[in-house]
Protein backbone atom coordinates (compact mmCIF):
# COMPACT_ATOMS: atom_id res chain seq x y z
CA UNK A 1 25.45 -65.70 -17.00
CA UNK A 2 27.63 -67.49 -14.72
CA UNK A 3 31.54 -67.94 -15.55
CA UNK A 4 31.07 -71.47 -15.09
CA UNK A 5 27.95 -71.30 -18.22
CA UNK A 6 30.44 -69.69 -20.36
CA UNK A 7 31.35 -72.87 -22.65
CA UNK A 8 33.30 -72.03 -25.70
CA UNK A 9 34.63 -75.63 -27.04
CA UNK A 10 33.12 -78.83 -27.34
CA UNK A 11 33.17 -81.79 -29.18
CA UNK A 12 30.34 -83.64 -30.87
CA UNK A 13 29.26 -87.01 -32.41
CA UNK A 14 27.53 -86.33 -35.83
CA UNK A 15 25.51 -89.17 -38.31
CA UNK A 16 23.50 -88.39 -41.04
CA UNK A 17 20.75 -90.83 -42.18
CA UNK A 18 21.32 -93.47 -44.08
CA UNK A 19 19.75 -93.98 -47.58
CA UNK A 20 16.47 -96.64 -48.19
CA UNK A 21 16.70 -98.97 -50.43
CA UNK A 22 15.18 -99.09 -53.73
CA UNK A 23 11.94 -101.70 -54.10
CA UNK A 24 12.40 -104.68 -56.50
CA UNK A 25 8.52 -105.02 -56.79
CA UNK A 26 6.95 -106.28 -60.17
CA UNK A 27 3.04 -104.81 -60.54
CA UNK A 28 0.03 -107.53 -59.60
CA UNK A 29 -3.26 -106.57 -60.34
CA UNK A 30 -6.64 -108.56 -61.50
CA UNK A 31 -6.57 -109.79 -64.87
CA UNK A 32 -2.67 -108.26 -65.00
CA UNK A 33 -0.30 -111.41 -63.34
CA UNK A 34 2.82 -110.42 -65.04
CA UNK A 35 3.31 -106.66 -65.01
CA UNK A 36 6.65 -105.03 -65.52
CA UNK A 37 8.67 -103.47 -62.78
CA UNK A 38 6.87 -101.26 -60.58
CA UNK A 39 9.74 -100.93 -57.78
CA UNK A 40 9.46 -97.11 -56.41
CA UNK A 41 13.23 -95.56 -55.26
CA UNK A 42 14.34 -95.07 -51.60
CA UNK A 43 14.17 -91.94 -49.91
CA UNK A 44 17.50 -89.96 -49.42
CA UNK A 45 18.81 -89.81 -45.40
CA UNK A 46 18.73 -86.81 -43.32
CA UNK A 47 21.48 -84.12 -43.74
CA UNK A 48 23.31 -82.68 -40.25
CA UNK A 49 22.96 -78.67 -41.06
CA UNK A 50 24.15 -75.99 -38.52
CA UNK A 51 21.78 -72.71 -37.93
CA UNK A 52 22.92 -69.68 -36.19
CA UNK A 53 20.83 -68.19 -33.48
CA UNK A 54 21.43 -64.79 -32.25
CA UNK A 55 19.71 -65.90 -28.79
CA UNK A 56 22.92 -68.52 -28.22
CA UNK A 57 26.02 -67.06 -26.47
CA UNK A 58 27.56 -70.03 -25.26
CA UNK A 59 27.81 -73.52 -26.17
CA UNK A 60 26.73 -74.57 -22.89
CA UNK A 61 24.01 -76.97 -24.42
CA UNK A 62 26.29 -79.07 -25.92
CA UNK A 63 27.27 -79.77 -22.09
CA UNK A 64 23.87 -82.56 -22.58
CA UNK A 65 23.64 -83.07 -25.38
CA UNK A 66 26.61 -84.48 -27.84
CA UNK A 67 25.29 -86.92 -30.43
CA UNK A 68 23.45 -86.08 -33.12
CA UNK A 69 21.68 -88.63 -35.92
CA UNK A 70 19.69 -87.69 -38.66
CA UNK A 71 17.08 -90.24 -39.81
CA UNK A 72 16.87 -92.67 -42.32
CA UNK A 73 15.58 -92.62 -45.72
CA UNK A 74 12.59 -95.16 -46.07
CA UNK A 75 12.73 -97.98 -48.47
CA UNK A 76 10.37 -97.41 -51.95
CA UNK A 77 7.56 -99.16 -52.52
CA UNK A 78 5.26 -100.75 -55.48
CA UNK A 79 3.62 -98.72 -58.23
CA UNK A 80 7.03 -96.39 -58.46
CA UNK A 81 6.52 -94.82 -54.82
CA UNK A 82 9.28 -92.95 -53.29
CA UNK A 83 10.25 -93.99 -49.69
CA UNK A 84 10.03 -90.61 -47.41
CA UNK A 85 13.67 -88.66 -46.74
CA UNK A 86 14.82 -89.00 -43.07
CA UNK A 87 14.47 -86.29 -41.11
CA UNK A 88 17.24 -83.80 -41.11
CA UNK A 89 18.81 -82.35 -37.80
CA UNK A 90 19.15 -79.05 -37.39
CA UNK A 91 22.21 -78.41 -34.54
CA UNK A 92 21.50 -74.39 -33.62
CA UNK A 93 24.52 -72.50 -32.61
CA UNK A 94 26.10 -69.10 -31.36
CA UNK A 95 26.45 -66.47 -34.04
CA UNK A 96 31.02 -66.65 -34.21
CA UNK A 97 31.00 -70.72 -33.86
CA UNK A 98 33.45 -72.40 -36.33
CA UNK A 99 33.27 -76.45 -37.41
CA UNK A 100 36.20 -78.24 -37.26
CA UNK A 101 36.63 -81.56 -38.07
CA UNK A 102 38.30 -83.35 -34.84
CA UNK A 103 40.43 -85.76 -37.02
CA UNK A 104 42.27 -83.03 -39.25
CA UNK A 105 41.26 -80.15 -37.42
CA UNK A 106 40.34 -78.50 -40.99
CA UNK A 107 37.75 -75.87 -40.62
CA UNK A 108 34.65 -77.24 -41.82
CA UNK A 109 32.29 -74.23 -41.40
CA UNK A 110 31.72 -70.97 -40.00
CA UNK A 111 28.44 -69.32 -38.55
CA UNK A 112 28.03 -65.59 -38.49
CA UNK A 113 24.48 -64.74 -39.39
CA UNK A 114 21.55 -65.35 -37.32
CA UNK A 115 19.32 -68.00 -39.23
CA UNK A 116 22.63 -68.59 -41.30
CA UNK A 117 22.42 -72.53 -42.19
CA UNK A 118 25.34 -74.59 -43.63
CA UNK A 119 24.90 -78.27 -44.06
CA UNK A 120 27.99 -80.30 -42.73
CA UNK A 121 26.61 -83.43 -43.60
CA UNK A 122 25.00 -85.72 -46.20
CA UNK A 123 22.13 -88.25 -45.94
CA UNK A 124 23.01 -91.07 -47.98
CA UNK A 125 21.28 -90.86 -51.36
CA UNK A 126 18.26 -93.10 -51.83
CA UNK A 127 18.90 -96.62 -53.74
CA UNK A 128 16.79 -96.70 -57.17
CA UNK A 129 13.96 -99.06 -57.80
CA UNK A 130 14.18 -101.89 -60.29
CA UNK A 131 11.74 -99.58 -62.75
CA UNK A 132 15.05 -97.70 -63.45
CA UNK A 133 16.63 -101.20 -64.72
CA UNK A 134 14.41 -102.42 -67.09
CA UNK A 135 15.51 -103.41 -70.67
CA UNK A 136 14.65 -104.81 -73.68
CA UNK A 137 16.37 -107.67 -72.94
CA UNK A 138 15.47 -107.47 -69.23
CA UNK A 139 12.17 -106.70 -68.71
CA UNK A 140 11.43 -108.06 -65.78
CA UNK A 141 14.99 -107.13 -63.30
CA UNK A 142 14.75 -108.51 -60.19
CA UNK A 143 17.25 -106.51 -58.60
CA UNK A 144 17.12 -102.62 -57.78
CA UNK A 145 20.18 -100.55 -55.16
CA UNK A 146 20.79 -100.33 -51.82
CA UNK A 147 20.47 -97.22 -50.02
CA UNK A 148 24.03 -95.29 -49.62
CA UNK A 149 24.91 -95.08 -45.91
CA UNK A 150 24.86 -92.10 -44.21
CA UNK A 151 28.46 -90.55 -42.68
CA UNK A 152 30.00 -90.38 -39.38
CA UNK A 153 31.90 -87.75 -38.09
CA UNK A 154 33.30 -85.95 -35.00
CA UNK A 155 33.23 -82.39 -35.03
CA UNK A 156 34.83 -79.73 -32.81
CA UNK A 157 33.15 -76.42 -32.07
CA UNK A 158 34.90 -73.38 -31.40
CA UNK A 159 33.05 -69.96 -30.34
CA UNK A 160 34.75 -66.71 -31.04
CA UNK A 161 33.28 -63.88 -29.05
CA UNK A 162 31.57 -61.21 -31.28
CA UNK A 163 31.79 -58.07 -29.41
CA UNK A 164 32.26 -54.50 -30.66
CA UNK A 165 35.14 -53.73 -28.26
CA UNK A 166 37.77 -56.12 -26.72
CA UNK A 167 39.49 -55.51 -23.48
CA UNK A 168 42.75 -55.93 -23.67
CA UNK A 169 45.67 -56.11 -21.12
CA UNK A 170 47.95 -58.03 -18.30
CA UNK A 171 46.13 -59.81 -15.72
CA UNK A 172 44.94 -57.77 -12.96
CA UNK A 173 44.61 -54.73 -14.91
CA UNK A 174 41.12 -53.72 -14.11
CA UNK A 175 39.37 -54.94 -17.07
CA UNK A 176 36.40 -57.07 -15.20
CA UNK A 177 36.27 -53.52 -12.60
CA UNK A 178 35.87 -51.51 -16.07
CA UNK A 179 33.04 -53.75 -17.78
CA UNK A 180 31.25 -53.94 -14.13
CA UNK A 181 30.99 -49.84 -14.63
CA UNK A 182 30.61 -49.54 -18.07
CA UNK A 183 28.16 -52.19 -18.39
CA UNK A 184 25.24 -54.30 -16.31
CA UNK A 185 27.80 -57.32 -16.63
CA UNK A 186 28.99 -58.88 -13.14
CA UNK A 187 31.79 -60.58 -13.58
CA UNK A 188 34.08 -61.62 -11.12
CA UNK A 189 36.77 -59.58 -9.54
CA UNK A 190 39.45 -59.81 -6.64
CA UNK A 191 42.52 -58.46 -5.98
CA UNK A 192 44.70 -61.23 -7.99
CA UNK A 193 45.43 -62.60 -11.21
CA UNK A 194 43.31 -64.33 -13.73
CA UNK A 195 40.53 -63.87 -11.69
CA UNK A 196 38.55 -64.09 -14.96
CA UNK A 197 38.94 -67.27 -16.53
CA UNK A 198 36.26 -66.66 -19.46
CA UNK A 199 35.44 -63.86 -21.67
CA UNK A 200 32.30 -62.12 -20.41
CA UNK A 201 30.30 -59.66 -22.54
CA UNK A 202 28.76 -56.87 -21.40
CA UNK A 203 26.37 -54.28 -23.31
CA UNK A 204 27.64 -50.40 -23.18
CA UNK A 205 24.37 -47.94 -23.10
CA UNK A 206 25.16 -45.08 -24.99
CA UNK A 207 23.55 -41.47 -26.06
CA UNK A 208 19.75 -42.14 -27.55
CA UNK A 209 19.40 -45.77 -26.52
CA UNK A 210 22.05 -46.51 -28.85
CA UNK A 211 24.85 -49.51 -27.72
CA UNK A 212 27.62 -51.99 -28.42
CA UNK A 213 29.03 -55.16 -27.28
CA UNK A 214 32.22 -55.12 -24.89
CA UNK A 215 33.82 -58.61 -23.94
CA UNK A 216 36.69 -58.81 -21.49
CA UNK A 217 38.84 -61.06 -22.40
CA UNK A 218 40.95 -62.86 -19.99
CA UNK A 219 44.38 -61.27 -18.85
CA UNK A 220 47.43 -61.55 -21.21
CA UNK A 221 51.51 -62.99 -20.47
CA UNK A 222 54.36 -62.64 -21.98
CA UNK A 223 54.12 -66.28 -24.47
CA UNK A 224 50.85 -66.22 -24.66
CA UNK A 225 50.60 -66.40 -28.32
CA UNK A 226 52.92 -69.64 -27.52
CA UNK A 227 50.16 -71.34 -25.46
CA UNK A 228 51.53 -70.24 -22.26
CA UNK A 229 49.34 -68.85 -19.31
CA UNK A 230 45.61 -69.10 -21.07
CA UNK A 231 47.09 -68.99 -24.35
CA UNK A 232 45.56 -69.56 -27.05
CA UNK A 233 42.28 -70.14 -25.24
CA UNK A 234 41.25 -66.41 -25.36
CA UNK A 235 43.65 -64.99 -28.41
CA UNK A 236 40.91 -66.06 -30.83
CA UNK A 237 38.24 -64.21 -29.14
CA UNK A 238 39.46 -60.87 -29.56
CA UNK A 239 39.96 -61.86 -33.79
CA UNK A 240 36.04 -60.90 -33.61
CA UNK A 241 36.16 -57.42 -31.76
CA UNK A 242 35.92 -54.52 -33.96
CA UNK A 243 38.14 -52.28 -31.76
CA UNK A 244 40.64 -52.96 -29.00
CA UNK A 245 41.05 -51.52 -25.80
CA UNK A 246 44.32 -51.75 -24.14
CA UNK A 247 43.94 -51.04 -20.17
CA UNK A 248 47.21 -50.65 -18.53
CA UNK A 249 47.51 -49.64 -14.84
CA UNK A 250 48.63 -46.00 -13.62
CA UNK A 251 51.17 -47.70 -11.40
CA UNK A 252 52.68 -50.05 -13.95
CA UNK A 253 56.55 -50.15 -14.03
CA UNK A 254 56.35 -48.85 -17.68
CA UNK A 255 53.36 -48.23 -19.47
CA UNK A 256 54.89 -48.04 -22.97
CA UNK A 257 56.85 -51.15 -21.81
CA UNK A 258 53.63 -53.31 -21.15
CA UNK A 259 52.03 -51.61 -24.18
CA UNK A 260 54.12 -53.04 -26.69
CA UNK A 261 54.01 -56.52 -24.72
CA UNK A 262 50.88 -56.78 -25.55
CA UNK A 263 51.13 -55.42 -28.97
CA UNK A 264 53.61 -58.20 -29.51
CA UNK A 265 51.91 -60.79 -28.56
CA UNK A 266 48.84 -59.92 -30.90
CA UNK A 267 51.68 -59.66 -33.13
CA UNK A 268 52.79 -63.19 -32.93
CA UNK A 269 49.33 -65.06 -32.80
CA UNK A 270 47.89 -63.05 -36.11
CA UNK A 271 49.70 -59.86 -37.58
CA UNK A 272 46.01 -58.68 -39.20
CA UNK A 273 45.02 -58.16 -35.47
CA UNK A 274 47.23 -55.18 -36.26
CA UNK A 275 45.10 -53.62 -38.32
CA UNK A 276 42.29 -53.05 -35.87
CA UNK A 277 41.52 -49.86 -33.85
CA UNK A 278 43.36 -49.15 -30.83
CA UNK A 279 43.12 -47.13 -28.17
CA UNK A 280 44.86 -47.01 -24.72
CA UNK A 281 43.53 -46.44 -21.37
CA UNK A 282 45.31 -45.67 -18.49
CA UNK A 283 43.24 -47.00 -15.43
CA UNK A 284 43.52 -46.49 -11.76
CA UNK A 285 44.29 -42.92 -12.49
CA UNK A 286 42.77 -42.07 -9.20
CA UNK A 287 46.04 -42.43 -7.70
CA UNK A 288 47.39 -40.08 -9.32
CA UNK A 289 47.14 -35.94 -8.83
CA UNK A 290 46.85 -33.19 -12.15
CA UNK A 291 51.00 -32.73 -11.46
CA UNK A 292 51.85 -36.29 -12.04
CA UNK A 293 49.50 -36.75 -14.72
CA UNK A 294 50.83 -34.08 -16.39
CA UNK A 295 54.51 -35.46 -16.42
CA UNK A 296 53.33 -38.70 -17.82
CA UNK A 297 51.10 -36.68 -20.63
CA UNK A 298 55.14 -35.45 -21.77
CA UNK A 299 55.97 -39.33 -22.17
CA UNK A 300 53.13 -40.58 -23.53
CA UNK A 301 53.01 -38.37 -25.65
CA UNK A 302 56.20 -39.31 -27.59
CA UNK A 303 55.68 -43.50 -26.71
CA UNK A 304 52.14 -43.29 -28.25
CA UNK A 305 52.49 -40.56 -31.20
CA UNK A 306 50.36 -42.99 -33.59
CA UNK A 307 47.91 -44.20 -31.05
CA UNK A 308 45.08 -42.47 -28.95
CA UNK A 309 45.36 -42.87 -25.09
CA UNK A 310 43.31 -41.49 -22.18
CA UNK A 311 43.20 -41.63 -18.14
CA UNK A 312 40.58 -43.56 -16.64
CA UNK A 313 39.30 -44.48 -13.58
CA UNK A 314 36.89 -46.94 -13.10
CA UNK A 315 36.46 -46.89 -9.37
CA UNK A 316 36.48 -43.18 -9.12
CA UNK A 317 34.37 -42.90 -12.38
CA UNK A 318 36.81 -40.39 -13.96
CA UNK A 319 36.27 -40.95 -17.68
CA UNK A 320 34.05 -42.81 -18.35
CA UNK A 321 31.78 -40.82 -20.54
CA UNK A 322 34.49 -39.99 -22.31
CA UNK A 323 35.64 -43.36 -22.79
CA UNK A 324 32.47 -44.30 -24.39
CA UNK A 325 32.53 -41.05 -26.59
CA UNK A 326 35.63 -42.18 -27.78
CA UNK A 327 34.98 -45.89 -28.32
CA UNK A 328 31.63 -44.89 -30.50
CA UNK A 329 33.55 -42.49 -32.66
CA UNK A 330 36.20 -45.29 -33.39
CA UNK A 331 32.97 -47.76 -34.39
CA UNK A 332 31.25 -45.36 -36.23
CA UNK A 333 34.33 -44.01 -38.04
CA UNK A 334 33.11 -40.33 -36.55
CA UNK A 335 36.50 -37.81 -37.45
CA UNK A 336 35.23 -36.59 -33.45
């Protein structure tokens, strides 16, 4: 999948069906030229419902395709028959897509499960037929309801990434280089900053044709959780990762330093991202020899007494297999 595919917010136009209205028909037949009321009620209009699909990772199709209307109820009919219900539109989406509604921005919705379907809308409900009027003192009503109209509505979809691990670090920091390795994903990479502009996903092959779902996200700043740089335009995806994986250069000024950066700006956005595993990986370790490695072992040590950090690198493939040893025990709560 292309970068430019990758479509994670969109707005759409939403109606649901209108109701039909209820028949006023009195029953005719030979020999029978003043029957009572007969009128049959409409038929309700179609409902908007949203379906998760498993096969959806973007909202790219929305790209096309941004109004959606239900059908209309039929109007009722003699002999006390029921107009049809209008058709209802099903609008399939990417397992992690929340509703909003574009007015308030209140969350309408979320979809999680594949086949999951949550109705947004209402058709209009059906008008009754004059049979429903009838009294003693009105036996013959010539008068039966109008069909309620259906509702209009502007929706905003937002896609949060589900992936198992999220990368996590400072622009440049070899994130799209590590998913390239560690998965069949290609994104894009050069030697400058924000070179990835939207999340990609990747799938990590394990032991025993087991696996799990990495995403690199795009690079964090200092503000970000203000808006600044990408902002909040990738802080929601990494709400959906299980586990987070903070990559931080070998040759960074101060590892600890850009550590609790990023920590703080997780911090800022949504404290319960907090409460997710972490684990620290120190890439481009390439450059440096056992000796110096060693030193920085003494540091780290004390800087990251509560979290779990290792050396990586992805050009040089130092690592790796350890780094997905490490990330499946944190999924599978394995003590190893």
């Amino acid at each position: 999948m292309t970068e430019g595919n990758f479509v994670d917010y969109v707005k759409v136009s939403l109606s649901s069906g209108k109701g039909g209205k209820g028949s006023t028909h009195l029953h005719r037949e030979k020999y029978i030229t003043k029957g009572g009321p007969d009128g049959g009620d409409g038929g309700r209009g179609g409902h908007i419902i949203f379906r998760g699909n498993k096969n959806l990772w973007t909202l790219v199709h929305f790209k096309f395709k941004k109004h959606f209307k239900a059908g209309h109820g039929e109007n009722g009919s003699k002999n006390r028959s029921s107009g049809g219900d209008g058709d209802d539109v099903y609008v399939d989406v990417p397992l992690g897509t929340i509703i909003r509604d574009a007015e308030s921005n209140e969350i309408l919705l979320e979809i999680t499960e594949d086949g999951e379907e949550k109705m947004v809308m209402e058709g209009g409900m059906g008008g009754r037929g004059n049979w429903h009027f009838r009294t003693a003192t009105n036996q013959t009503p010539r008068y039966a309801q109008p069909g309620v109209s259906g509702q209009e509505r502007e929706v905003i979809l937002e896609l949060k990434v589900l992936a198992d691990v999220g990368l996590v670090g400072f622009p440049n920091a070899g994130k799209s280089t590590l998913l390239s390795v560690i998965t069949s994903a290609k994104p894009k990479i050069a030697d400058y900053e924000f070179t990835t502009l939207k999340p990609n996903l990747g799938i990590v092959e394990y032991r025993d044709f087991q696996s799990f779902v990495m995403a690199d996200i795009p690079g964090i700043i200092e503000g970000a959780a203000e808006g600044k740089g990408l902002g909040h335009y990738f802080l929601r995806h990494i709400e959906r990762n299980a586990t987070l994986l903070f990559l931080i250069p070998a040759d960074s000024n101060d590892i600890s330093k850009e550590y609790e950066i990023l920590l703080d700006e997780l911090r800022r956005y949504n404290p319960e991202l907090l409460d997710k595993d972490r684990l620290v990986a120190i890439s481009k370790s390439d450059m440096l020899d056992e000796e110096l490695m060693d030193e920085m072992r003494v540091e780290l040590d004390k800087d990251f007494s509560s979290v779990p950090y290792m050396f990586i690198s992805s050009v040089a493939q130092q690592g790796i297999q350890e780094l997905k040893d490490r990330l499946w025990a944190m999924l599978n709560d394995s003590p190893d």
